[in-house]
N, C-alpha and C. Protein backbone atom coordinates (compact mmCIF):
# COMPACT_ATOMS: atom_id res chain seq x y z
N UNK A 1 0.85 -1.18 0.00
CA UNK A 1 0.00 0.00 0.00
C UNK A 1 0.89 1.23 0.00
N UNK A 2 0.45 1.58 -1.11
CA UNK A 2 1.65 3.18 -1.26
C UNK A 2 0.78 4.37 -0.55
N UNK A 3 0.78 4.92 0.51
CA UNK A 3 -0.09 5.99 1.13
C UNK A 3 0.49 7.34 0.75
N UNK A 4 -0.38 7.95 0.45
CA UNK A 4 -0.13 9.68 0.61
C UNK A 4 -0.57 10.36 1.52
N UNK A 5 0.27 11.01 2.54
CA UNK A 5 -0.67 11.84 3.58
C UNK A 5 -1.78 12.52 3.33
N UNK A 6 -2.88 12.57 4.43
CA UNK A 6 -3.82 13.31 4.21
C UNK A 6 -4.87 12.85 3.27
N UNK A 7 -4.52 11.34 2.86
CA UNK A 7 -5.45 11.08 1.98
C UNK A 7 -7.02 9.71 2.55
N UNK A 8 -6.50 9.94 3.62
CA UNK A 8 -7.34 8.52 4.31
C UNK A 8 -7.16 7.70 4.24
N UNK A 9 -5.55 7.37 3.85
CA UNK A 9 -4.70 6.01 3.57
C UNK A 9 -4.92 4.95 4.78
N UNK A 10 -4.58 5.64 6.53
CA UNK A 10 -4.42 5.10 7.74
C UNK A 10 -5.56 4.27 7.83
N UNK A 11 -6.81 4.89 7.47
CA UNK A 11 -8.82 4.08 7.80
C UNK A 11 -8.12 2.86 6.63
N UNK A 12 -8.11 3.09 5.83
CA UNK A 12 -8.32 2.42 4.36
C UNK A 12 -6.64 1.21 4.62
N UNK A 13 -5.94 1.42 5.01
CA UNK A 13 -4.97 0.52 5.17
C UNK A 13 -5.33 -0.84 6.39
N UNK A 14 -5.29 -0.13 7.65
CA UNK A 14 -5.71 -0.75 8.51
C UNK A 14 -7.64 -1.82 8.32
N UNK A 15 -8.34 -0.66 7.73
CA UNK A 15 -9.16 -2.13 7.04
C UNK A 15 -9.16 -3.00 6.61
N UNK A 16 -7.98 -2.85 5.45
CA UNK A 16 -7.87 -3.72 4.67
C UNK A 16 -7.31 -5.33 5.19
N UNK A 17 -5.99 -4.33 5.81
CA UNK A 17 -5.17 -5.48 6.73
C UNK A 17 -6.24 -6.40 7.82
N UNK A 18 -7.80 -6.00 7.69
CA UNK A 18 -8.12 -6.49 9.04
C UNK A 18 -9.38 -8.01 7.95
N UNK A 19 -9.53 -7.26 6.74
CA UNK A 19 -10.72 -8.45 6.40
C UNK A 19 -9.92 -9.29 5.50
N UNK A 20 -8.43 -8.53 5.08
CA UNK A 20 -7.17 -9.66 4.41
C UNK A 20 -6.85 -10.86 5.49
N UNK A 21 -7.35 -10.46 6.83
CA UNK A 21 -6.38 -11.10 7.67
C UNK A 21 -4.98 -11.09 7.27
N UNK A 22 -4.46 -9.59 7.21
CA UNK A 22 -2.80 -9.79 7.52
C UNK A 22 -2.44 -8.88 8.47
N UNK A 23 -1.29 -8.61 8.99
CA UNK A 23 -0.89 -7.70 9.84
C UNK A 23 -0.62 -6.60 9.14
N UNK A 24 -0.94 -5.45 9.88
CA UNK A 24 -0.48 -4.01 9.66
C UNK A 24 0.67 -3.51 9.85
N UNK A 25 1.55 -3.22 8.85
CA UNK A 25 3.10 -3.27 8.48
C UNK A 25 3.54 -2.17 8.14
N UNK A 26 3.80 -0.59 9.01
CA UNK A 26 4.07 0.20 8.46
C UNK A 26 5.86 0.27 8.27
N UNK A 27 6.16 0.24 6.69
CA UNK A 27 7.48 0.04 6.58
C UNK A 27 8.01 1.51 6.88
N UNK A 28 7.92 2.25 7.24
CA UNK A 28 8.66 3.50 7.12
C UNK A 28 9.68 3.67 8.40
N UNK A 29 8.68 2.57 9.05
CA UNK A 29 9.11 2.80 10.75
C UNK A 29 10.43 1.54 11.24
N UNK A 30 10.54 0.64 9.86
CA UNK A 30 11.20 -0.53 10.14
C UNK A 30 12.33 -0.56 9.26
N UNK A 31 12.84 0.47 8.89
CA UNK A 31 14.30 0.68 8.14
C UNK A 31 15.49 0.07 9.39
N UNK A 32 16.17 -1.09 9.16
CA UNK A 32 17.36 -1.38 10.54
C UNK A 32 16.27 -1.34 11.15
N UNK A 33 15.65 -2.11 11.37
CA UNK A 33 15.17 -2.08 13.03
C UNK A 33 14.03 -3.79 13.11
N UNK A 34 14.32 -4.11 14.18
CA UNK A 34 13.59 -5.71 14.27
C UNK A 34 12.18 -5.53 14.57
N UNK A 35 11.59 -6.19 13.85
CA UNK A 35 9.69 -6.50 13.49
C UNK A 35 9.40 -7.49 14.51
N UNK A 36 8.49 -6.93 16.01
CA UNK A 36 8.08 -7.92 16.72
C UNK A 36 9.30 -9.12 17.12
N UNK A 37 10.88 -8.36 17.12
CA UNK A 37 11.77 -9.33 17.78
C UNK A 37 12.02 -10.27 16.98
N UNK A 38 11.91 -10.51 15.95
CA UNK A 38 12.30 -11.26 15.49
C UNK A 38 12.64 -11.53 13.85
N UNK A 39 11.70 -10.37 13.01
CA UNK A 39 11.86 -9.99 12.03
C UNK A 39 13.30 -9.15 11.47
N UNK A 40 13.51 -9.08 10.24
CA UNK A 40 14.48 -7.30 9.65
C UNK A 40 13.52 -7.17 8.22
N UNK A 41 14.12 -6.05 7.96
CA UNK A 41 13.09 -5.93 6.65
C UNK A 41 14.02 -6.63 5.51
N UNK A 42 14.27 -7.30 5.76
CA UNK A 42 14.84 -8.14 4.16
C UNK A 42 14.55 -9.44 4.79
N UNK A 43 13.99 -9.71 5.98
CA UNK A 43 13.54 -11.05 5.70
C UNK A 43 12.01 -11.16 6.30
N UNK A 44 11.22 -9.91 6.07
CA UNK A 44 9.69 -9.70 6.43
C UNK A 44 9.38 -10.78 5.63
N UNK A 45 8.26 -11.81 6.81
CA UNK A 45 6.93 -12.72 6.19
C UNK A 45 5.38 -12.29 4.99
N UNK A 46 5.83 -11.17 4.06
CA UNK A 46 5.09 -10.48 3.55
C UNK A 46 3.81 -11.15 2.98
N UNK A 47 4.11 -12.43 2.79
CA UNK A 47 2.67 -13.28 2.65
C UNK A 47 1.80 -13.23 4.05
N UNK A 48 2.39 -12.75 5.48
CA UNK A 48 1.22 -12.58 6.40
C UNK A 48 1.20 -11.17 6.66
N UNK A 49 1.40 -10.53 5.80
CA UNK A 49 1.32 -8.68 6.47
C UNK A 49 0.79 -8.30 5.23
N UNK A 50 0.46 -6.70 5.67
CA UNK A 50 -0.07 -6.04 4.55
C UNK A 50 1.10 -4.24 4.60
N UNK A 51 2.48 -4.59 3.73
CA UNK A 51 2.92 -3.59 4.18
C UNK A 51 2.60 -1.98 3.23
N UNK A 52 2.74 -1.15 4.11
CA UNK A 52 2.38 0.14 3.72
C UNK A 52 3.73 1.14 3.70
N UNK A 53 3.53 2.11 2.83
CA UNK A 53 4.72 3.10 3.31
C UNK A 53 4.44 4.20 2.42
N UNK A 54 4.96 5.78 3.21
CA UNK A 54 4.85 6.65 2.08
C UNK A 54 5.53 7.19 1.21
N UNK A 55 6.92 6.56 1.47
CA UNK A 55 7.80 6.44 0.34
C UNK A 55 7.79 5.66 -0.72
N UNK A 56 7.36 6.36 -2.13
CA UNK A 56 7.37 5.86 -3.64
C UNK A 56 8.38 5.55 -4.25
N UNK A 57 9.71 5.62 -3.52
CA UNK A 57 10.77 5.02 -3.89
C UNK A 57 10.50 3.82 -4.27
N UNK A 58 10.19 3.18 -2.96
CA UNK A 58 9.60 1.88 -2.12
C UNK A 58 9.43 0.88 -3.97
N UNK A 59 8.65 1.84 -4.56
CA UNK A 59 8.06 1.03 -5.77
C UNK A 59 9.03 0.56 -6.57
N UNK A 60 10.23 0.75 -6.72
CA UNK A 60 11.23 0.34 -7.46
C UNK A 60 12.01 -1.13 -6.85
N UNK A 61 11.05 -1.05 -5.83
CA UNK A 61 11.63 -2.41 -5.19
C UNK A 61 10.42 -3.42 -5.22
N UNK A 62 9.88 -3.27 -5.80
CA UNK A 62 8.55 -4.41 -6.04
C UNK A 62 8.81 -5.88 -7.12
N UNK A 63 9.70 -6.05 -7.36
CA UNK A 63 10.39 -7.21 -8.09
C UNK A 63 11.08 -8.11 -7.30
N UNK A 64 11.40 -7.78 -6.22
CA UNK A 64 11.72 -8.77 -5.00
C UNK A 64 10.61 -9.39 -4.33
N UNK A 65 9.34 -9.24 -4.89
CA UNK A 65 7.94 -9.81 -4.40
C UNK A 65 7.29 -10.48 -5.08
N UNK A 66 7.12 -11.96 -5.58
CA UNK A 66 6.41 -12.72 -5.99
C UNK A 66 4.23 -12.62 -5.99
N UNK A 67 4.50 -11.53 -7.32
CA UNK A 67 2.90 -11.38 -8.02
C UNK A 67 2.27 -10.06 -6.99
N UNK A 68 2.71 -9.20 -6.19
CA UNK A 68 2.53 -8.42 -5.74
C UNK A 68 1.14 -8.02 -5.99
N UNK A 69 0.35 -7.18 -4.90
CA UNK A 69 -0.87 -6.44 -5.46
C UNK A 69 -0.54 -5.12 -4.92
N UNK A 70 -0.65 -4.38 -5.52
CA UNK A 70 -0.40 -2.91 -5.43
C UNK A 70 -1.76 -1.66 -5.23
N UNK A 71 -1.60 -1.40 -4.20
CA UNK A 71 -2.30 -0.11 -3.42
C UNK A 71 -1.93 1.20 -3.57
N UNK A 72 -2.75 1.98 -3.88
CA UNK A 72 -2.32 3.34 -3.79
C UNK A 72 -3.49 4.38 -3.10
N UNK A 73 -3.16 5.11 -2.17
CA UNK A 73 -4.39 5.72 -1.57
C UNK A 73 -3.76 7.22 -2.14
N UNK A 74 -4.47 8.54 -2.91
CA UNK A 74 -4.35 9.54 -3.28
C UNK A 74 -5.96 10.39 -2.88
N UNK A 75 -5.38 11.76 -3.37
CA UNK A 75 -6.94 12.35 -3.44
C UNK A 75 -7.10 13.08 -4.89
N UNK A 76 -7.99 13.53 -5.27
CA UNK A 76 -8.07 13.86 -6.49
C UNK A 76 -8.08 15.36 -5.78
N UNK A 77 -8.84 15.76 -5.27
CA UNK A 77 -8.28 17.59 -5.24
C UNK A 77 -7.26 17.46 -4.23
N UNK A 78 -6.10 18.12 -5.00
CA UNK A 78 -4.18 18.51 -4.44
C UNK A 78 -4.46 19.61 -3.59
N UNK A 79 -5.04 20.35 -4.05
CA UNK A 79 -5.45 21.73 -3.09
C UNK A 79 -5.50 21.43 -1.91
N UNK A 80 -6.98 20.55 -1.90
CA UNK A 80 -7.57 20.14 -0.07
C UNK A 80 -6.56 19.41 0.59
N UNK A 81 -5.61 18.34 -0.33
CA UNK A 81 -4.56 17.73 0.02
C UNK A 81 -3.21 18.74 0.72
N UNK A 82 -2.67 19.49 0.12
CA UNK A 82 -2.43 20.38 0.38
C UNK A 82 -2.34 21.46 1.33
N UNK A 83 -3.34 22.31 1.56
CA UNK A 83 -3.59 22.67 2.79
C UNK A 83 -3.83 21.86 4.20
N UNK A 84 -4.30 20.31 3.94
CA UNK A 84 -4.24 19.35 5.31
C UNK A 84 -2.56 19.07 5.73
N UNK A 85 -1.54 18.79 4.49
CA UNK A 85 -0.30 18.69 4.81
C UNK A 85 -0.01 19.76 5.85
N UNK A 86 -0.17 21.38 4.85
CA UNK A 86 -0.09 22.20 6.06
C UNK A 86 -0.36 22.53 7.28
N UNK A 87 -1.52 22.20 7.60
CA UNK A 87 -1.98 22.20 8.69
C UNK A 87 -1.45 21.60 9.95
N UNK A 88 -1.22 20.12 9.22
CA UNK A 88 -0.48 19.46 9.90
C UNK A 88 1.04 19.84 10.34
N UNK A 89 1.63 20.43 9.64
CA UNK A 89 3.01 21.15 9.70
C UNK A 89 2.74 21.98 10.74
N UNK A 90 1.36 22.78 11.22
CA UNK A 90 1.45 24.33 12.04
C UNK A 90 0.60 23.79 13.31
N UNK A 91 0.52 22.31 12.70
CA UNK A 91 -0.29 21.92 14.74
C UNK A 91 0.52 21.19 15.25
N UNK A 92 1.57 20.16 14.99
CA UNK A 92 2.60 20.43 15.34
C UNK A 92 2.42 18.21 15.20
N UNK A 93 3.41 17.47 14.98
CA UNK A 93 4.18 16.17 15.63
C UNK A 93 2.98 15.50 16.38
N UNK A 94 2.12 16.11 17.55
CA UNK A 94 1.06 15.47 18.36
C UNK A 94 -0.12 14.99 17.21
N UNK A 95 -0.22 15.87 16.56
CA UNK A 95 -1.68 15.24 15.68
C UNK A 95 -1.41 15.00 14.40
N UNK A 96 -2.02 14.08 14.02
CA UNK A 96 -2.22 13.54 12.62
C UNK A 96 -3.86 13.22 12.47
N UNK A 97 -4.63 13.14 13.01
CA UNK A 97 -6.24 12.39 13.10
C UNK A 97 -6.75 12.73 14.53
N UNK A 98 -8.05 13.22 14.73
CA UNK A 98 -8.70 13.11 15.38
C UNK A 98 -9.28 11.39 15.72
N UNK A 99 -8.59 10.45 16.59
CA UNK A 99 -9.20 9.50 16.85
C UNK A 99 -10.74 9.21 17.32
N UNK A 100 -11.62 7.91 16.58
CA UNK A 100 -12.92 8.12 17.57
C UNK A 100 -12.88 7.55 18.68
N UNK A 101 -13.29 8.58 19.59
CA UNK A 101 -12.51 7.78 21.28
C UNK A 101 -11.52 8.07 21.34
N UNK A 102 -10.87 9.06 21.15
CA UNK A 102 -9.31 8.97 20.95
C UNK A 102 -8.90 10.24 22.12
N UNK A 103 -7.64 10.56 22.19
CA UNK A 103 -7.22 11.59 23.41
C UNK A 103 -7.94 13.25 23.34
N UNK A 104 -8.93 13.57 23.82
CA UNK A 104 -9.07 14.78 23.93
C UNK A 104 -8.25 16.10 23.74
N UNK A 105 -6.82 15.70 24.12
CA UNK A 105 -5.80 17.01 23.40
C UNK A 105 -5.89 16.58 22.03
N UNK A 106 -5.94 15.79 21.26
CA UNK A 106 -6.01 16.11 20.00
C UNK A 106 -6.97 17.18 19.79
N UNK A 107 -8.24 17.08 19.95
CA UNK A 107 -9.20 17.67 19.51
C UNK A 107 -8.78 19.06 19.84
N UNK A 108 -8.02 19.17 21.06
CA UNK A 108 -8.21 20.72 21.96
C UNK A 108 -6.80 21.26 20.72
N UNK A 109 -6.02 20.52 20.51
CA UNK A 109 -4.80 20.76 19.92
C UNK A 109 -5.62 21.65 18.22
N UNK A 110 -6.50 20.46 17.82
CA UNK A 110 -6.84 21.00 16.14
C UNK A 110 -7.80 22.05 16.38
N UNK A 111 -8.60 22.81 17.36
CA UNK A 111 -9.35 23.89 17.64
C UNK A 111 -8.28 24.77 17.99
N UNK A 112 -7.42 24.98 18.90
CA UNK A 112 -6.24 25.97 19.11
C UNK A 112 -5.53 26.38 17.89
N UNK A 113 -5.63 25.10 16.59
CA UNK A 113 -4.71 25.73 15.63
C UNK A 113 -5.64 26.43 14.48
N UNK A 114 -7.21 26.15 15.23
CA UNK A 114 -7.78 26.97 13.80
C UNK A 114 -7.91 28.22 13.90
N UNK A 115 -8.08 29.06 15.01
CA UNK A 115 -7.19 30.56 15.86
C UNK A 115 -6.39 30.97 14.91
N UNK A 116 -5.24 30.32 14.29
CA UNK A 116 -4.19 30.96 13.51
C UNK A 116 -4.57 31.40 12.13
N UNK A 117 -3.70 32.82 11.65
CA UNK A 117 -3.92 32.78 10.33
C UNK A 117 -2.24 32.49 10.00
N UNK A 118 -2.61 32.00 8.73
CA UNK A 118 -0.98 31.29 7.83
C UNK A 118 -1.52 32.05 6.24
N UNK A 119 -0.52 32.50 5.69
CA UNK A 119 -0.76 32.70 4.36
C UNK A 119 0.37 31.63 3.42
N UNK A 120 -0.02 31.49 2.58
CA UNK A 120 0.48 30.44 1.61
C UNK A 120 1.65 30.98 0.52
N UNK A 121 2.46 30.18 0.36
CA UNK A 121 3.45 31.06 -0.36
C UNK A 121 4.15 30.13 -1.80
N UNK A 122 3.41 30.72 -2.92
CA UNK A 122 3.38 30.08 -4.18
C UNK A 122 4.60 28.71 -4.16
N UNK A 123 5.87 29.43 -3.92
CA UNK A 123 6.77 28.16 -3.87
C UNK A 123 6.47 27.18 -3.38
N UNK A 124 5.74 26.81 -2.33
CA UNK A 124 5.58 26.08 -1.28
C UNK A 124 4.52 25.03 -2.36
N UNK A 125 3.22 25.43 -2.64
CA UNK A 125 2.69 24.91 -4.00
C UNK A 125 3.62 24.41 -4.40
N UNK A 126 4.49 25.02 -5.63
CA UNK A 126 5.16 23.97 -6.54
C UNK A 126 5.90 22.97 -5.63
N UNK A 127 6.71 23.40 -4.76
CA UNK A 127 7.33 21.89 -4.04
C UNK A 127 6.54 21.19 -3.77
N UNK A 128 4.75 20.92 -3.88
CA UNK A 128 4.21 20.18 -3.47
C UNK A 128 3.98 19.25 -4.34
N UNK A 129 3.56 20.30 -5.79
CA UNK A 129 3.59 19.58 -7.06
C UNK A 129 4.48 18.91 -7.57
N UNK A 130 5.31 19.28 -7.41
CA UNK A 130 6.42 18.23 -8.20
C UNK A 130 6.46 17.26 -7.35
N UNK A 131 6.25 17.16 -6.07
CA UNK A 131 5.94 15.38 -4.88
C UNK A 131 5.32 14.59 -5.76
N UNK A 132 4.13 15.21 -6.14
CA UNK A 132 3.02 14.20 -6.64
C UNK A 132 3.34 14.08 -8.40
N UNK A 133 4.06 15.05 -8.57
CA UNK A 133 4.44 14.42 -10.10
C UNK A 133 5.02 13.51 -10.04
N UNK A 134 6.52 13.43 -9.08
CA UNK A 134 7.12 12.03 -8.82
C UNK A 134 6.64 10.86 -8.38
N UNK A 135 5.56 11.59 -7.73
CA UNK A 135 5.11 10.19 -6.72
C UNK A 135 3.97 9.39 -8.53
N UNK A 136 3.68 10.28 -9.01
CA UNK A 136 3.12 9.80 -10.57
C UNK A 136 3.74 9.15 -11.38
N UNK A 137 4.94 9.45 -11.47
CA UNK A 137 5.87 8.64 -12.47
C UNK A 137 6.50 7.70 -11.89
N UNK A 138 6.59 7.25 -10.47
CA UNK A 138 7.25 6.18 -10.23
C UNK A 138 5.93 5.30 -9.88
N UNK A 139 4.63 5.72 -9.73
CA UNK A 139 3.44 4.71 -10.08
C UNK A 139 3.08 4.11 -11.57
N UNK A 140 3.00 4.93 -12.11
CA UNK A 140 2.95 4.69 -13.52
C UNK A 140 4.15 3.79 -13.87
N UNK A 141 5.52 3.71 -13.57
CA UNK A 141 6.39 3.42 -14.08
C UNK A 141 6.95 1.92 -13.70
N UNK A 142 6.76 1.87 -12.24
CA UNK A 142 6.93 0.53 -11.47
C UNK A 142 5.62 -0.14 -11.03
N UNK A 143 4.66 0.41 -11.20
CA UNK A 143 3.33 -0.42 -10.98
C UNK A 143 2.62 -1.30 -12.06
N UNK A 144 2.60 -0.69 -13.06
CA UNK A 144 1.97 -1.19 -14.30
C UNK A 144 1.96 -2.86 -14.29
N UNK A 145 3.12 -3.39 -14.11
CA UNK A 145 3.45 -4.84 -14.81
C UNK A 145 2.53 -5.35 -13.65
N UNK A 146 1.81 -5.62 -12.42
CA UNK A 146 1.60 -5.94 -11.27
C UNK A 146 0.00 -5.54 -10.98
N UNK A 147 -0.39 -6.24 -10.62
CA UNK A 147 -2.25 -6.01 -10.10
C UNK A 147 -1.96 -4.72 -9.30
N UNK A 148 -2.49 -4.08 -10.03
CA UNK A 148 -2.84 -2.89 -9.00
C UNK A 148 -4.25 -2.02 -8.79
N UNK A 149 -4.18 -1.43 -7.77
CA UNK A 149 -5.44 -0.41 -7.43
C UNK A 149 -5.31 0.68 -7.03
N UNK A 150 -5.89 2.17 -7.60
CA UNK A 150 -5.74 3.18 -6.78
C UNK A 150 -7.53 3.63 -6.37
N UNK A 151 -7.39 3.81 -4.65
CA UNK A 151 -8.36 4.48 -4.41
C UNK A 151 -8.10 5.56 -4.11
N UNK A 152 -9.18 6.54 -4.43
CA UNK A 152 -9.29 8.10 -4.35
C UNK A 152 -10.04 8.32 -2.34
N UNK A 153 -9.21 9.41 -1.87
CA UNK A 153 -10.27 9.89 -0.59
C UNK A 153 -11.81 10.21 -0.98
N UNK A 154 -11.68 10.79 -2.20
CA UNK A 154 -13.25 11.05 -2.17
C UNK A 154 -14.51 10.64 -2.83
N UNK A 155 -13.89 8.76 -3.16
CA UNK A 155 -14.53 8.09 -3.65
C UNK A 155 -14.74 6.94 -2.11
N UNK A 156 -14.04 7.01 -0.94
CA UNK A 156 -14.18 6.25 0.00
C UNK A 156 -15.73 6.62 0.75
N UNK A 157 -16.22 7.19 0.48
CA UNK A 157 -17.79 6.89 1.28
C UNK A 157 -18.43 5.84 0.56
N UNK A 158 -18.19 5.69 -0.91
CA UNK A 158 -19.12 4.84 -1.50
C UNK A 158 -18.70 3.32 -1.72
N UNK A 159 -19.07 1.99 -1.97
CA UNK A 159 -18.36 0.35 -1.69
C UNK A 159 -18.10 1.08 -3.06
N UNK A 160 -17.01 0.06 -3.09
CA UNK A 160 -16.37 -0.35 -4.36
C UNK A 160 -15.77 -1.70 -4.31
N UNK A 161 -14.88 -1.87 -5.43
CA UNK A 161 -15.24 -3.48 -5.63
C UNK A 161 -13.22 -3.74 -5.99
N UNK A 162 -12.63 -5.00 -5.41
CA UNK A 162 -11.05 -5.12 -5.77
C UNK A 162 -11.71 -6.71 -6.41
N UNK A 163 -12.16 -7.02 -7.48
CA UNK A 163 -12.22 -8.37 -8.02
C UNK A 163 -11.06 -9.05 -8.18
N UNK A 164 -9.62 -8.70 -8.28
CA UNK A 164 -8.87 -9.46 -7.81
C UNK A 164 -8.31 -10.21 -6.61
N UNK A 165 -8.79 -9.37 -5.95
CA UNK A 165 -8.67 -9.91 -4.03
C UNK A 165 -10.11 -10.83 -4.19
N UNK A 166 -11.16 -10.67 -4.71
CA UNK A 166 -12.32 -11.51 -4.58
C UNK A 166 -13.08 -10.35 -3.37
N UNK A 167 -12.81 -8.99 -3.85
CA UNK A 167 -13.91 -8.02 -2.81
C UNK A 167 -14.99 -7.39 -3.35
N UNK A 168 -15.91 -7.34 -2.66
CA UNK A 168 -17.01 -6.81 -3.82
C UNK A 168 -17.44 -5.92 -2.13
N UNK A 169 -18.11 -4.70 -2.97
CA UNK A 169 -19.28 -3.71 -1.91
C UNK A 169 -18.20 -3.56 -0.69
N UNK A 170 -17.09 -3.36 -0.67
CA UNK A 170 -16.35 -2.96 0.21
C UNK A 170 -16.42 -1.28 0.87
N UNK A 171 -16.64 -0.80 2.10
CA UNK A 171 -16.96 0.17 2.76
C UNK A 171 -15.47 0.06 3.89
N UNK A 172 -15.31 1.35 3.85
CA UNK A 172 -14.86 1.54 4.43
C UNK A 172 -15.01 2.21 5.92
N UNK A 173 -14.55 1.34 7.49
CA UNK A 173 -14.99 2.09 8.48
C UNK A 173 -14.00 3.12 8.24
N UNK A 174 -14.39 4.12 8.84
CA UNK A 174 -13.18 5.25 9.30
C UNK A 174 -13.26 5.33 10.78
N UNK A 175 -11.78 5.30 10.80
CA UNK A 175 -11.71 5.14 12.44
C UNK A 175 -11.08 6.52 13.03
N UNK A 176 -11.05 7.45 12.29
CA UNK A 176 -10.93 8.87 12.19
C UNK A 176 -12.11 9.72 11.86
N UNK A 177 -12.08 10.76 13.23
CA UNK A 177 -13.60 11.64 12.82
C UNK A 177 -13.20 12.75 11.69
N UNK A 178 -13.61 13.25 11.20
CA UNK A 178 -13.74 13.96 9.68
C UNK A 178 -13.98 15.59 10.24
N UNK A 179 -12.93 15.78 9.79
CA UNK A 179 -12.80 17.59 11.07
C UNK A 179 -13.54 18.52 10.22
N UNK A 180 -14.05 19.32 10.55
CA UNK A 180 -14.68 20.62 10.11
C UNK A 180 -14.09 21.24 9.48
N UNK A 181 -14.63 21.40 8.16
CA UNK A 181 -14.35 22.83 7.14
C UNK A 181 -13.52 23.85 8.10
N UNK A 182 -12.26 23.81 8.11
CA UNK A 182 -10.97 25.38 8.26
C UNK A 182 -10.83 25.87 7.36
N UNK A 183 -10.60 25.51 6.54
CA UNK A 183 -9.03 25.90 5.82
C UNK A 183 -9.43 27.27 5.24
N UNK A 184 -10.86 27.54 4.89
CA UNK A 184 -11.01 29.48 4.54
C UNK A 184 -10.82 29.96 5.65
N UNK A 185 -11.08 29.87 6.89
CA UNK A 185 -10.95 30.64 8.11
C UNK A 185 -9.38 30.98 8.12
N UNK A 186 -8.59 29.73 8.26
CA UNK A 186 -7.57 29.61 8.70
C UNK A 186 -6.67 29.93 7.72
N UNK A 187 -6.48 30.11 6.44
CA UNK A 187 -5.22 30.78 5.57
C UNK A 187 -6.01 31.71 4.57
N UNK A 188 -5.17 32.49 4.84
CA UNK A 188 -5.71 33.68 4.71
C UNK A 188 -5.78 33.92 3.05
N UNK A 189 -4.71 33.31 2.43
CA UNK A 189 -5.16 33.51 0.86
C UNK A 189 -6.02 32.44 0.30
N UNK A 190 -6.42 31.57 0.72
CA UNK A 190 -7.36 30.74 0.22
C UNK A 190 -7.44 30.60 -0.96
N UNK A 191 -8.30 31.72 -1.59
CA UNK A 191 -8.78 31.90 -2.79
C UNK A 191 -7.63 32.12 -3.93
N UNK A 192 -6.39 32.33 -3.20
CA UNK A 192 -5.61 32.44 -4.23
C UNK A 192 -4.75 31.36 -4.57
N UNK A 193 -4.81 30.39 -3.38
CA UNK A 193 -4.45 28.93 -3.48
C UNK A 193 -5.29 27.84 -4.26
N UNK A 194 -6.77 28.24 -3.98
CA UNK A 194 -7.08 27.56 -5.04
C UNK A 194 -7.00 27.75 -6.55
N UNK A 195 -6.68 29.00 -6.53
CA UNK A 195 -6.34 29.74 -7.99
C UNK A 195 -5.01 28.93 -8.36
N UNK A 196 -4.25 29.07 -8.07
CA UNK A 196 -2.60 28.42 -8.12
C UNK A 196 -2.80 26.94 -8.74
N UNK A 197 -4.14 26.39 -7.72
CA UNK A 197 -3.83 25.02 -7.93
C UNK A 197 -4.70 24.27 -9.46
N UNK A 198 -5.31 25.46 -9.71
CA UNK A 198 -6.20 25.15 -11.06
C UNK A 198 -5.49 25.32 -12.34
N UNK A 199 -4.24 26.06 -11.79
CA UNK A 199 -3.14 26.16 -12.98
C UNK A 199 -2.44 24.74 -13.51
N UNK A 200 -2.39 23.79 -12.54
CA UNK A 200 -0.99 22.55 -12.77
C UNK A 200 -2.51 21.48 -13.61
């Protein structure tokens, strides 16, 4: 599973891993380092896990995997994508998701940061764009030969169907609550960010 932040990769990964029956394998976190004591990542049991990561490098190494199925979680508007990266950058390391049931400073944490104004600064756009151009050409480029799937964030309310896994009417729980419309309050050019982003 190739994840992109901010895209509802975390709901949509961890489901998957749960009706695959495999374990939830985030590789990003297991570079040198032992899996449950007893693992390394060059000799992960990948027929019982379901690994994830948000490095698209990652994809150039998919030939060391016998018939692979390939995941990709994206969103189709970069914009909304976009400004959530940021956000996340100005609330700081503690939050990534409002959990359901989850620690109350989160919540107090993502209301304290909608208080702020941030203005957006064109460069910052293009370094974002060119992420996802790369992260495009090394999907396109190392995925193709290999079963693959990309789901969109804003096609996840509705089932959809992986007929190669044998899934049909698949829903996704979200185990993340779905935060309130900021992002006009909170950056102040808004309108000119979405302008920017209608250009690429």
């Amino acid at each position: 599973m190739f994840r992109e932040p901010r895209s509802g990769s975390t709901s949509v990964t961890k489901y998957l891993a749960d009706i695959l029956n495999r374990d939830f394998c985030f590789v990003d976190n297991l570079v040198a380092e032992i899996v449950n004591g007893q693992h390394t990542w060059n000799n992960l049991p990948n027929h019982k896990l379901l690994l994830n990561t948000h490095l698209f490098e990652k994809l150039k190494e998919l030939d060391r995997y016998n018939n692979p199925f390939v995941f990709r979680c994206t969103r189709k508007n970069k914009c909304e994508q976009f400004l959530s990266e940021v956000a996340i950058y100005h609330i700081g390391n503690n939050f990534r998701n409002i959990e359901k049931d989850g620690p109350t400073q989160d919540v107090e944490s993502f209301y304290d940061f909608t208080k702020q104004q941030i203005e957006i600064d064109f460069k910052n756009v293009v370094k974002f764009m060119r992420r996802k151009e790369n992260e495009d050409y090394l999907w396109n480029e190392y995925s193709i030969p290999y079963e693959n799937y990309t789901l969109y964030y804003e096609d996840m309310s509705f089932p959809f169907d992986i007929p190669a896994l044998n899934l049909y009417n698949v829903t996704i729980e979200h185990r993340t609550e779905k935060l309130p419309d900021y992002k006009r309050d909170v950056f102040t050019n808004y309108d000119q960010v979405v302008e920017w982003f209608s250009k690429f």
